[in-house]
Structures are given as C-alpha cells and as structure tokens.
C-alpha atoms as a PDB file:
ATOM      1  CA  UNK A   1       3.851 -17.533  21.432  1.00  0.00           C
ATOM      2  CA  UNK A   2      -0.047 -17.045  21.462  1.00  0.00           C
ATOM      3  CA  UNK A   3       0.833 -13.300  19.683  1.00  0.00           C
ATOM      4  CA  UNK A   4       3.045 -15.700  17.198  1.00  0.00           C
ATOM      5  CA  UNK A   5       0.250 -18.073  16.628  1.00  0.00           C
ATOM      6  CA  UNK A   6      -2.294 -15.407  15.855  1.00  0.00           C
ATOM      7  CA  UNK A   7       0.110 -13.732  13.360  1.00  0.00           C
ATOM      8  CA  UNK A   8       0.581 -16.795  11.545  1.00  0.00           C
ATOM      9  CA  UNK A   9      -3.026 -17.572  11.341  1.00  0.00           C
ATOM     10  CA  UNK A  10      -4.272 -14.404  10.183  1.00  0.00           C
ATOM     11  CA  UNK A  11      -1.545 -14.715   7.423  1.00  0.00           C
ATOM     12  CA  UNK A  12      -2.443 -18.224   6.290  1.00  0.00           C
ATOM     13  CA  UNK A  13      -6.011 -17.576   6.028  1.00  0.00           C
ATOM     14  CA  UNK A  14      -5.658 -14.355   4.536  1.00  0.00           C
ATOM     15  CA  UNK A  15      -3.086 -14.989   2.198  1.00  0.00           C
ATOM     16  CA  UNK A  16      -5.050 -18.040   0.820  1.00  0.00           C
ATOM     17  CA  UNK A  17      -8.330 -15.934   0.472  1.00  0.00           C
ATOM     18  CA  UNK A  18      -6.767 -13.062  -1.094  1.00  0.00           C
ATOM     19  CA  UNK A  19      -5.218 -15.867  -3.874  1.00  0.00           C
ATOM     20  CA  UNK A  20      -8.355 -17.142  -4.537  1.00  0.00           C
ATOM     21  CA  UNK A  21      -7.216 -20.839  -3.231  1.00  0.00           C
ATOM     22  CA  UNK A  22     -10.637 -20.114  -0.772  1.00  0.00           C
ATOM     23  CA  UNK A  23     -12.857 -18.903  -3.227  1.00  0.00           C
ATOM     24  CA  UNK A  24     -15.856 -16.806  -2.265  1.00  0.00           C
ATOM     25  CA  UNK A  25     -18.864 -18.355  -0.888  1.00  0.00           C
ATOM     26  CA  UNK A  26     -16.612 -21.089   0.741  1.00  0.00           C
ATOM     27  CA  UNK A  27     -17.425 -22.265   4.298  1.00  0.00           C
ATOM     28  CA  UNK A  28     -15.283 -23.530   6.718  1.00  0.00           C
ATOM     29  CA  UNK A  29     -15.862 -24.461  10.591  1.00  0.00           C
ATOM     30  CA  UNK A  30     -13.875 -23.335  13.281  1.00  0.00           C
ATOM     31  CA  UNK A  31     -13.007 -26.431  14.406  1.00  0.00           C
ATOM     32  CA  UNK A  32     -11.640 -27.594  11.201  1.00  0.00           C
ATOM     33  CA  UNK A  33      -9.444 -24.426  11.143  1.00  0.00           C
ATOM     34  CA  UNK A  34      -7.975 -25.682  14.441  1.00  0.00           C
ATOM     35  CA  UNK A  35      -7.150 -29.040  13.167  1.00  0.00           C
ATOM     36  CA  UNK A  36      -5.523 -27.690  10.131  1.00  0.00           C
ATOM     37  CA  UNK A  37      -3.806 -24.733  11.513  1.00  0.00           C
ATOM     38  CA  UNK A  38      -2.946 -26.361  14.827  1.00  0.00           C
ATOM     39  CA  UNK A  39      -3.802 -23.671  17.036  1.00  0.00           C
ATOM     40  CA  UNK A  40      -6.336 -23.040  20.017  1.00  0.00           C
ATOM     41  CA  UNK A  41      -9.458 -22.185  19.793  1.00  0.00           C
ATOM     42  CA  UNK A  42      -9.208 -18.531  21.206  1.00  0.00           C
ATOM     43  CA  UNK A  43      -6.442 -18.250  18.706  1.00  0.00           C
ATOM     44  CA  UNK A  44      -8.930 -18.823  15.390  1.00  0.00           C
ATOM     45  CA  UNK A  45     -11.666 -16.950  16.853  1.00  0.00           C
ATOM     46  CA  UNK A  46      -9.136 -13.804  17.420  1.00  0.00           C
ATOM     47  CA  UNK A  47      -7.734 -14.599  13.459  1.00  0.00           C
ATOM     48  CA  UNK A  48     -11.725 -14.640  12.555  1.00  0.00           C
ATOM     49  CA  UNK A  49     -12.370 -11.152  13.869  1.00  0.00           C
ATOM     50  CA  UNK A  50      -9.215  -9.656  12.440  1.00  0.00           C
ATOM     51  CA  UNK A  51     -10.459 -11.196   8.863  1.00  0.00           C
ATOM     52  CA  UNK A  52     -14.304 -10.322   9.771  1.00  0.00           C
ATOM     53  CA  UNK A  53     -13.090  -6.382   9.949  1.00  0.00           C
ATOM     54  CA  UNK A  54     -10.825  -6.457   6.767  1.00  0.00           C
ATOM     55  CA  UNK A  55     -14.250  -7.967   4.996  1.00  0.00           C
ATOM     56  CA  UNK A  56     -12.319 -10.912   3.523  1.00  0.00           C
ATOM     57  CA  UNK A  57     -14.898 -13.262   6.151  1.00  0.00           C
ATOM     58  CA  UNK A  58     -18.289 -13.382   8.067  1.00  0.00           C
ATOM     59  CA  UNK A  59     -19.647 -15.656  10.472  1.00  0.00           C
ATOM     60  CA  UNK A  60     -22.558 -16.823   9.841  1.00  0.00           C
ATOM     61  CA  UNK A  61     -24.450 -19.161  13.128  1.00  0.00           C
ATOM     62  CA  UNK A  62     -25.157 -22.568  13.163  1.00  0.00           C
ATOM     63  CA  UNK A  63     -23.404 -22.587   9.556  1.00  0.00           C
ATOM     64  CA  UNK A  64     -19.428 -21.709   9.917  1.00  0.00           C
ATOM     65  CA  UNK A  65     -17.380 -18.986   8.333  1.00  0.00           C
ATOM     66  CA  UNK A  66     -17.793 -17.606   4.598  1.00  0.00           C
ATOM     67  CA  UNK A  67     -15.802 -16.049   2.801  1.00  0.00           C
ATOM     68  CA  UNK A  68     -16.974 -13.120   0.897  1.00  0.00           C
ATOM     69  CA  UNK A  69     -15.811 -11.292  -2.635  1.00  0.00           C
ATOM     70  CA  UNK A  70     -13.627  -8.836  -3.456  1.00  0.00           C
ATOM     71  CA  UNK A  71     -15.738  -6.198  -3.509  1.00  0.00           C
ATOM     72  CA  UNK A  72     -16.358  -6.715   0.144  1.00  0.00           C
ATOM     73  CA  UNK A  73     -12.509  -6.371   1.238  1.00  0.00           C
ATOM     74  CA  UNK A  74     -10.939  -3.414   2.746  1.00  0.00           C
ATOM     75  CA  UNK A  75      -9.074  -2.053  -0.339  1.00  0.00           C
ATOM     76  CA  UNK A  76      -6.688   0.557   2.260  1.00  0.00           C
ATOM     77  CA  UNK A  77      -5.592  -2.156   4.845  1.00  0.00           C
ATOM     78  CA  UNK A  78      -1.421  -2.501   4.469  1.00  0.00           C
ATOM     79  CA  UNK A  79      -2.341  -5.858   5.281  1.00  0.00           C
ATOM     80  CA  UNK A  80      -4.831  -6.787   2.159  1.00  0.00           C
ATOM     81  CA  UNK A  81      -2.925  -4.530  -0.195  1.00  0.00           C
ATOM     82  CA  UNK A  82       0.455  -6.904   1.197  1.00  0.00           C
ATOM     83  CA  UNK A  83      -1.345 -10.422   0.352  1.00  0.00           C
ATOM     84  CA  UNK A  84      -2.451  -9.063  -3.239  1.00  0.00           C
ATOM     85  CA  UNK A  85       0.821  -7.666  -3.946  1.00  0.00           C
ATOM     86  CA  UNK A  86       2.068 -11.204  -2.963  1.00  0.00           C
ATOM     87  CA  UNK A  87      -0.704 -13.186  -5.783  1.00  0.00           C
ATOM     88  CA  UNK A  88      -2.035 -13.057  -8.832  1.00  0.00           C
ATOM     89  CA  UNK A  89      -3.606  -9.708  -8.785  1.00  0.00           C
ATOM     90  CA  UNK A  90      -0.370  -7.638  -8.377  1.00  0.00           C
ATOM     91  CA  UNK A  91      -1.212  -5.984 -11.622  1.00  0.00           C
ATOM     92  CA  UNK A  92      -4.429  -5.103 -10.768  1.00  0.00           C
ATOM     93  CA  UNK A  93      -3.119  -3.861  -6.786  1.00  0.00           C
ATOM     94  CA  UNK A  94      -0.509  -2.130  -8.533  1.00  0.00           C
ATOM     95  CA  UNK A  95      -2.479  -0.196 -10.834  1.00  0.00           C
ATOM     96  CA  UNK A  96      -5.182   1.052  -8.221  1.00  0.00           C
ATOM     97  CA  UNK A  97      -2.408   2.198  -5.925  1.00  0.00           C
ATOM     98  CA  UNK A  98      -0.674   4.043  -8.692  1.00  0.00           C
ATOM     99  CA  UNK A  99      -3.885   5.852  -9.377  1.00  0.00           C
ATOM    100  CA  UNK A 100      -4.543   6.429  -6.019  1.00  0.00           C
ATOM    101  CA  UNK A 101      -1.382   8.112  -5.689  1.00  0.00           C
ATOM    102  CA  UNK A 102      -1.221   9.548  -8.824  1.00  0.00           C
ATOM    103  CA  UNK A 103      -4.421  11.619  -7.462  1.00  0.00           C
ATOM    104  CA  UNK A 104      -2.864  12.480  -4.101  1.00  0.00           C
ATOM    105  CA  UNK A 105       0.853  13.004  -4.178  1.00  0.00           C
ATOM    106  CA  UNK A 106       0.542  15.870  -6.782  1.00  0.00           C
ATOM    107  CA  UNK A 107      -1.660  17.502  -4.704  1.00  0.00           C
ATOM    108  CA  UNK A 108      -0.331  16.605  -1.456  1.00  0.00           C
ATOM    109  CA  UNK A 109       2.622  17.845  -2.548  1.00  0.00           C
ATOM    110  CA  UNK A 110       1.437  21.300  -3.534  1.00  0.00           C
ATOM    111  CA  UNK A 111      -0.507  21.467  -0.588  1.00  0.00           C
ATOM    112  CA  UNK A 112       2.701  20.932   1.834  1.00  0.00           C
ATOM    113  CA  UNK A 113       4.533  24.032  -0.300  1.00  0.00           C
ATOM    114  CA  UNK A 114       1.459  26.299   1.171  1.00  0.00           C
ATOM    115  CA  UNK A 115       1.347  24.609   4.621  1.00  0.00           C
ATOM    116  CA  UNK A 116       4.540  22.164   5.714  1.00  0.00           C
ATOM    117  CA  UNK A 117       6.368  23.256   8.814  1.00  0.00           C
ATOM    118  CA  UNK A 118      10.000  24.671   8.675  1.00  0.00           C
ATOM    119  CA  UNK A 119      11.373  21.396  10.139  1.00  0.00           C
ATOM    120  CA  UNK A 120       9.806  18.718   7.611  1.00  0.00           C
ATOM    121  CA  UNK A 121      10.759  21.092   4.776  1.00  0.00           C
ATOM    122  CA  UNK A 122      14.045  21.194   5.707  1.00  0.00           C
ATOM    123  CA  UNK A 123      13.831  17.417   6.776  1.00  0.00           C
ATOM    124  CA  UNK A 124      12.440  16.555   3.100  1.00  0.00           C
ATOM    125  CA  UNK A 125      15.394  18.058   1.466  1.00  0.00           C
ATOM    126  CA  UNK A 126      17.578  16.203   3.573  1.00  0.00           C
ATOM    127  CA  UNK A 127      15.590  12.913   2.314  1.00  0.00           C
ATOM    128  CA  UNK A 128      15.629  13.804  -0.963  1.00  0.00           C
ATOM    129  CA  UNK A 129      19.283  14.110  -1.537  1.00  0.00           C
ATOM    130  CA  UNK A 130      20.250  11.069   0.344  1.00  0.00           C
ATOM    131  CA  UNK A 131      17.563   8.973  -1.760  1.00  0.00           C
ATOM    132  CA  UNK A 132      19.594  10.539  -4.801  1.00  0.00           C
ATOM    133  CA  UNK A 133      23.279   9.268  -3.180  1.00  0.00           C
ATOM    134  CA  UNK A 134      21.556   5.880  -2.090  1.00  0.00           C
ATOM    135  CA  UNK A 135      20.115   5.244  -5.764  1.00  0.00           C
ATOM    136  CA  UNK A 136      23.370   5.988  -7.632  1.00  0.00           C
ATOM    137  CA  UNK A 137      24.782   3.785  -5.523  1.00  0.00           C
ATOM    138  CA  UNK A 138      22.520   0.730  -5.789  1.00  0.00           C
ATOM    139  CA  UNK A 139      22.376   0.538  -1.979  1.00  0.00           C
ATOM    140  CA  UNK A 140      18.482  -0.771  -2.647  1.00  0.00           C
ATOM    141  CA  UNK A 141      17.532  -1.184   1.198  1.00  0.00           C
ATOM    142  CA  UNK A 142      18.808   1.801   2.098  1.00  0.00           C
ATOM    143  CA  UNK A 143      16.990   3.448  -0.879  1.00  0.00           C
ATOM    144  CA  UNK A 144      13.548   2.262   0.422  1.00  0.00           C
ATOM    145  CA  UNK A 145      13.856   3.072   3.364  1.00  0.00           C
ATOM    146  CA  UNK A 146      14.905   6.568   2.404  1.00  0.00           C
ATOM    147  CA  UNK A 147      11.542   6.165  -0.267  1.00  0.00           C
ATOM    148  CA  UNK A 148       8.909   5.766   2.062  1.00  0.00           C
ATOM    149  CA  UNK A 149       9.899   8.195   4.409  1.00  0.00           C
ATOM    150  CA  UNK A 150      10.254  10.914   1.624  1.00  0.00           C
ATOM    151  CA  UNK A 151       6.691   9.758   0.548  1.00  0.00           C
ATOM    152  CA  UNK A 152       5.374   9.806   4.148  1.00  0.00           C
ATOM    153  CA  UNK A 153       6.622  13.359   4.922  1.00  0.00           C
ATOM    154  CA  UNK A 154       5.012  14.464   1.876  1.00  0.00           C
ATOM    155  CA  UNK A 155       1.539  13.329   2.843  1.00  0.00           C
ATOM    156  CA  UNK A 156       2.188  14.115   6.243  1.00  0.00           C
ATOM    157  CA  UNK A 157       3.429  17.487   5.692  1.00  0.00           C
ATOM    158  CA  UNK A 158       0.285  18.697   3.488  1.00  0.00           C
ATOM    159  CA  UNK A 159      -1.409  18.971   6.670  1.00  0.00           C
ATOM    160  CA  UNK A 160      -4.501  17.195   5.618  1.00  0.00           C
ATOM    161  CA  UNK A 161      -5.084  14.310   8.076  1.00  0.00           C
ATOM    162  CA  UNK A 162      -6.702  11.645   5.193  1.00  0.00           C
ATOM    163  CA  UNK A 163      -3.442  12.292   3.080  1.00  0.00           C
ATOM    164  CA  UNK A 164      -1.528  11.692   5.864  1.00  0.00           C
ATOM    165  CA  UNK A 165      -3.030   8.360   6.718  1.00  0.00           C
ATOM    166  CA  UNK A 166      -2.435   6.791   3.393  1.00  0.00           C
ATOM    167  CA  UNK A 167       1.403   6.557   4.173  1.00  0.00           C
ATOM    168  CA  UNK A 168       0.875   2.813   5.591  1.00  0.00           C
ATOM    169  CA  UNK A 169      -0.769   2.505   2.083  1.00  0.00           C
ATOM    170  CA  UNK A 170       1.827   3.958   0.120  1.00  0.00           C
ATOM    171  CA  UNK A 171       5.171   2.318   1.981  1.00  0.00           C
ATOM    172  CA  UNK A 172       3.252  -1.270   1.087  1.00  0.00           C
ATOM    173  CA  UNK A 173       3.598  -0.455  -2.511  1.00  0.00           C
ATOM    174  CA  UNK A 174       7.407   0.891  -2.416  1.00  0.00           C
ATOM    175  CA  UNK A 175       7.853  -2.251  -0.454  1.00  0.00           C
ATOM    176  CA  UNK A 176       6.276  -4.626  -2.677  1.00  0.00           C
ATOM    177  CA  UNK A 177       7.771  -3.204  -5.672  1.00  0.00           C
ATOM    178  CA  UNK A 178      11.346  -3.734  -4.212  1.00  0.00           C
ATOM    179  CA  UNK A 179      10.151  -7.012  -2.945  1.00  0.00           C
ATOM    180  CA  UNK A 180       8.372  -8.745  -6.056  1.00  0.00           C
ATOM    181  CA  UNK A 181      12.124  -7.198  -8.484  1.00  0.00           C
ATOM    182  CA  UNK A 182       9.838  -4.441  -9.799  1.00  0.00           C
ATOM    183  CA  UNK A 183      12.600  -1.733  -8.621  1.00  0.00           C
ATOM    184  CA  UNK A 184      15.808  -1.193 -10.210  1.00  0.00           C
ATOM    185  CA  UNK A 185      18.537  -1.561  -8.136  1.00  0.00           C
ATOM    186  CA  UNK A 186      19.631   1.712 -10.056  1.00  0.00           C
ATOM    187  CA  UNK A 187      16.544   4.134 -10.599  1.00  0.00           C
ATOM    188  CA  UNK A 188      16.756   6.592 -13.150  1.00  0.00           C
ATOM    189  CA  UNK A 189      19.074  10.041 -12.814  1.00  0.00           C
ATOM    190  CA  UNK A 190      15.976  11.960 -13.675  1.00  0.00           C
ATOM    191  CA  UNK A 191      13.473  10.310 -11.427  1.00  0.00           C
ATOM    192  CA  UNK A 192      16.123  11.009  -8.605  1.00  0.00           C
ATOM    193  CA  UNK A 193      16.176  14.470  -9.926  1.00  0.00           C
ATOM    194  CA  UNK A 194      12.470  14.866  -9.526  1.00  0.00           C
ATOM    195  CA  UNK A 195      12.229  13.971  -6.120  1.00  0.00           C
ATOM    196  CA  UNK A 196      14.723  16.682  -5.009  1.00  0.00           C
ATOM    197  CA  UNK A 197      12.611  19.384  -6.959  1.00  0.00           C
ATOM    198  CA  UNK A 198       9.574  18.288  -5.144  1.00  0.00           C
ATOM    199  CA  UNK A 199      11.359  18.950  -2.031  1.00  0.00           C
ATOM    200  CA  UNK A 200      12.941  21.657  -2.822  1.00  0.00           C
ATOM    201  CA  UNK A 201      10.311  23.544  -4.161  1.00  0.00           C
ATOM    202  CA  UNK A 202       8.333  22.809  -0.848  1.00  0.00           C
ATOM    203  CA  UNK A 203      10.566  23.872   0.679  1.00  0.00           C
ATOM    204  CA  UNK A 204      10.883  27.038  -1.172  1.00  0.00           C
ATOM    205  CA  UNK A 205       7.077  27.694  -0.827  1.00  0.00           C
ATOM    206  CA  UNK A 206       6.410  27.038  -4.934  1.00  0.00           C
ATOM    207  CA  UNK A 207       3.104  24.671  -4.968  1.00  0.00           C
ATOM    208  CA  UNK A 208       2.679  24.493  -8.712  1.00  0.00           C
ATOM    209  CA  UNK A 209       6.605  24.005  -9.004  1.00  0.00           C
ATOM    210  CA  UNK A 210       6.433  20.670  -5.939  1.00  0.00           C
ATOM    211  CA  UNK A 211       2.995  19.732  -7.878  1.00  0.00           C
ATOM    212  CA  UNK A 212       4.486  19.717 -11.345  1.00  0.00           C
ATOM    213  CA  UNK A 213       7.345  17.466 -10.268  1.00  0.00           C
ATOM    214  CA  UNK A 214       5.409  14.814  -8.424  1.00  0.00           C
ATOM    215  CA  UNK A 215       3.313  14.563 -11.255  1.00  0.00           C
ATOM    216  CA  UNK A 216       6.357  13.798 -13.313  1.00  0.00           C
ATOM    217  CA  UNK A 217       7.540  11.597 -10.753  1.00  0.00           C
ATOM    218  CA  UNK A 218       3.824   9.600 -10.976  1.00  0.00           C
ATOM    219  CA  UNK A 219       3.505   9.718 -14.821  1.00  0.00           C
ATOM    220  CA  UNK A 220       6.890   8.207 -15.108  1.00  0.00           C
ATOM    221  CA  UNK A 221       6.005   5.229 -12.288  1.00  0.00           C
ATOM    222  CA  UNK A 222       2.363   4.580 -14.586  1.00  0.00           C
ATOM    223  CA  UNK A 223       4.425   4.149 -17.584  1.00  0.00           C
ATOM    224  CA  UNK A 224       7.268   1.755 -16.151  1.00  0.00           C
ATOM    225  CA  UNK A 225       4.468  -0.659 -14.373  1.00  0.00           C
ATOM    226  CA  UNK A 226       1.968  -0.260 -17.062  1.00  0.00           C
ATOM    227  CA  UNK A 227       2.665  -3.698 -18.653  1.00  0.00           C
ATOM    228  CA  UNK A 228       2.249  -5.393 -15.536  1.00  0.00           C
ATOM    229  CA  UNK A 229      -1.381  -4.212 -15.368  1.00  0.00           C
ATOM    230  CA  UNK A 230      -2.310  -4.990 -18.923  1.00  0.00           C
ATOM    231  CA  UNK A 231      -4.097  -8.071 -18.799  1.00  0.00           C
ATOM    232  CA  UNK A 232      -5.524  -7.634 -15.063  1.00  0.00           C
ATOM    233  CA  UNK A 233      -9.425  -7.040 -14.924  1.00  0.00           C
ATOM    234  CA  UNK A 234     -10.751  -4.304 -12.961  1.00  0.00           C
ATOM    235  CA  UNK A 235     -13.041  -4.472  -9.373  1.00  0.00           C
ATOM    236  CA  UNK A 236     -16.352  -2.742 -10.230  1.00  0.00           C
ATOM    237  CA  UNK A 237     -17.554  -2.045  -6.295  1.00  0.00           C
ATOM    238  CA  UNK A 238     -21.665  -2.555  -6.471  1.00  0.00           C
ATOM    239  CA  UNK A 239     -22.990   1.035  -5.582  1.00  0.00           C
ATOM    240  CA  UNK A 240     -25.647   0.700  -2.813  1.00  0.00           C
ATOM    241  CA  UNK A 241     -28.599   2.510  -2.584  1.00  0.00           C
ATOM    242  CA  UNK A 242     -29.496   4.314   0.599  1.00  0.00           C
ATOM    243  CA  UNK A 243     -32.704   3.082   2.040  1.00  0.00           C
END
C-alpha cells in the first residue's frame, strides 16, 4: 500500500507541475500536501526527494517546497518525458525527442553494422519482420511492443553504453505516440520496409546501407509529427559559467 501511495503521489504532484497547474516559484508545505493528498508524512517526504532529483522541486528550510522552471527539469527521465507527453507541451516533447533520435538512431544504427553481436543481428531481423506482419495487420499493441524492442536492440547493439541508455527514453515516445492516437493503427508499407533494411543491413555488416535507412525511417517520423510541433515554443537551457 505505502509503495501504492508513493506512486500516486509522485504522479499527482508531478503531473500537475509538469502542466503548469503549479507554476514555478510556487510554495507549498508539507503538511498541506498531506492534507490534500491524504497520505503520511514519510510518504510526501519520499514523493519530495523523487521530485527534488528530477529538478521539478527544492526544499527550501523554514519556507516549504518550490517549484522550479523548466529549464531545471531532467529532460531524459521516462518519467518527465511521460507527464509532458500527457500536457500541453506534447509538441514541444515530441519534437526534442525526434531530434534527439534523429541524431542517434542513424548513427547507432551504423555503428551496430560494425559492432552488433551475431545473436542481436539475427534477433533484429526477427523483430523487424514481425513489426512488418503486426502493422499490416493493425494488431497496434502487438506492434509497439514489437517497436520498442526493435528500437532498443538498435541502441543496444551499437555497443556504445550512452546510446544504449536512451532506450527508456525512446520506448516513452513510441508509447506516447500510440497512447495520445498519434500512430496509425496501419503504418505505412514503406516505413515497414525501412525498418527491415535497417536490420538487415546490420545484419549484413553494411553501416552506410543500416544508416541510410534509419535516416529515412527518422525523416519520415519529423515530417508526419511536424504539425503538432508548430506552434510549441522552444526551452532555451541558461548556459552556466564555470567559476
């Protein structure tokens, strides 16, 4: 129950920071969070520190807890990325994790062609075909889950350890997407297409071949989400100076 309670208040508070409904700069006390959450004590402090190392909070003695901007958060959390996905700012979430990946997966992908093992090529091919089957058949849970594990082995699979961990990042997207009705239920032939070449040249040992087609696969993802990102401002992180 306590695990329950904690869940729920790290998703309340965060959720309602995230969405602006507690704007930056506002201070609330602990003991008001316990009144209004109806939860222990333990429970909000626990819910406090989770929120302190995201950077959505601090505490701040003798005056409560503050919330603090945007530019503060912890853009790669699953968590953080989930809760904007969920508001206002899905454009702009959207957008920076296309980007992101749009950087990455290209060369992620060329760099597990030089250096994936025999068993997650093969295992990628595998993926890649049954994500082709599961699209033309509309089977859209099946297809997601098919989706981020395709993505996953191809960060995983470069062999560089700071690819790998943005697969948490990446299967919050895929999920939001399908979540928020930004995925067909039948993606594109060609898209489908593209994803088996980037396996298959990977698997084949052609990195500009599994490069060329991820970028396809990204170019083609920009362009169908680009009008959801129109009108969304941009986060301009302060740059600051070593003393």
């Amino acid at each position: 129950m306590s695990t329950s309670l904690h869940h729920r208040a790290i998703e309340n508070l965060g959720t309602r920071i995230v969405a602006g409904d507690l704007p930056t700069g506002h201070v609330v006390l602990a003991e008001q969070l316990e009144d209004e959450l109806k939860v222990s004590r333990s429970v909000v402090r626990e819910a406090v520190r989770v929120l302190q190392s995201l950077g959505l909070v601090e505490t701040i003695k003798r005056v409560g807890i503050r919330v603090l901007p945007s530019s503060n958060w912890n853009p790669f959390d699953p968590q953080v990325i989930r809760w904007r996905l969920a508001g206002e700012g899905r454009g702009a979430q959207l957008r920076s994790l296309a980007e992101l990946r749009s950087a990455v997966e290209p060369v992620a992908a060329e760099l597990a062609a030089l250096n994936a093992p025999a068993g997650l090529r093969r295992e990628l091919v595998e993926i890649s075909h049954a994500m082709r089957d599961a699209g033309e058949a509309g089977d859209v849970p099946r297809f997601l889950e098919l989706d981020i594990h395709f993505h996953s082995l191809l960060l995983s699979g470069s062999g560089n350890e700071m690819f790998a961990n943005l697969m948490g990042q990446v299967a919050e997207t895929l999920t939001g997407r399908t979540v928020h009705g930004l995925m067909p239920d039948h993606p594109h032939e060609t898209a489908l297409q593209w994803h088996v070449d980037v396996a298959e040249a990977i698997a084949a040992g052609d990195g500009p071949a599994a490069r060329d087609a991820s970028n396809r696969i990204m170019r083609r993802t920009m362009s169908e989400m680009e009008k959801s990102w129109t009108e969304q401002p941009r986060v301009f992180i302060p740059v600051r100076r070593q003393p």
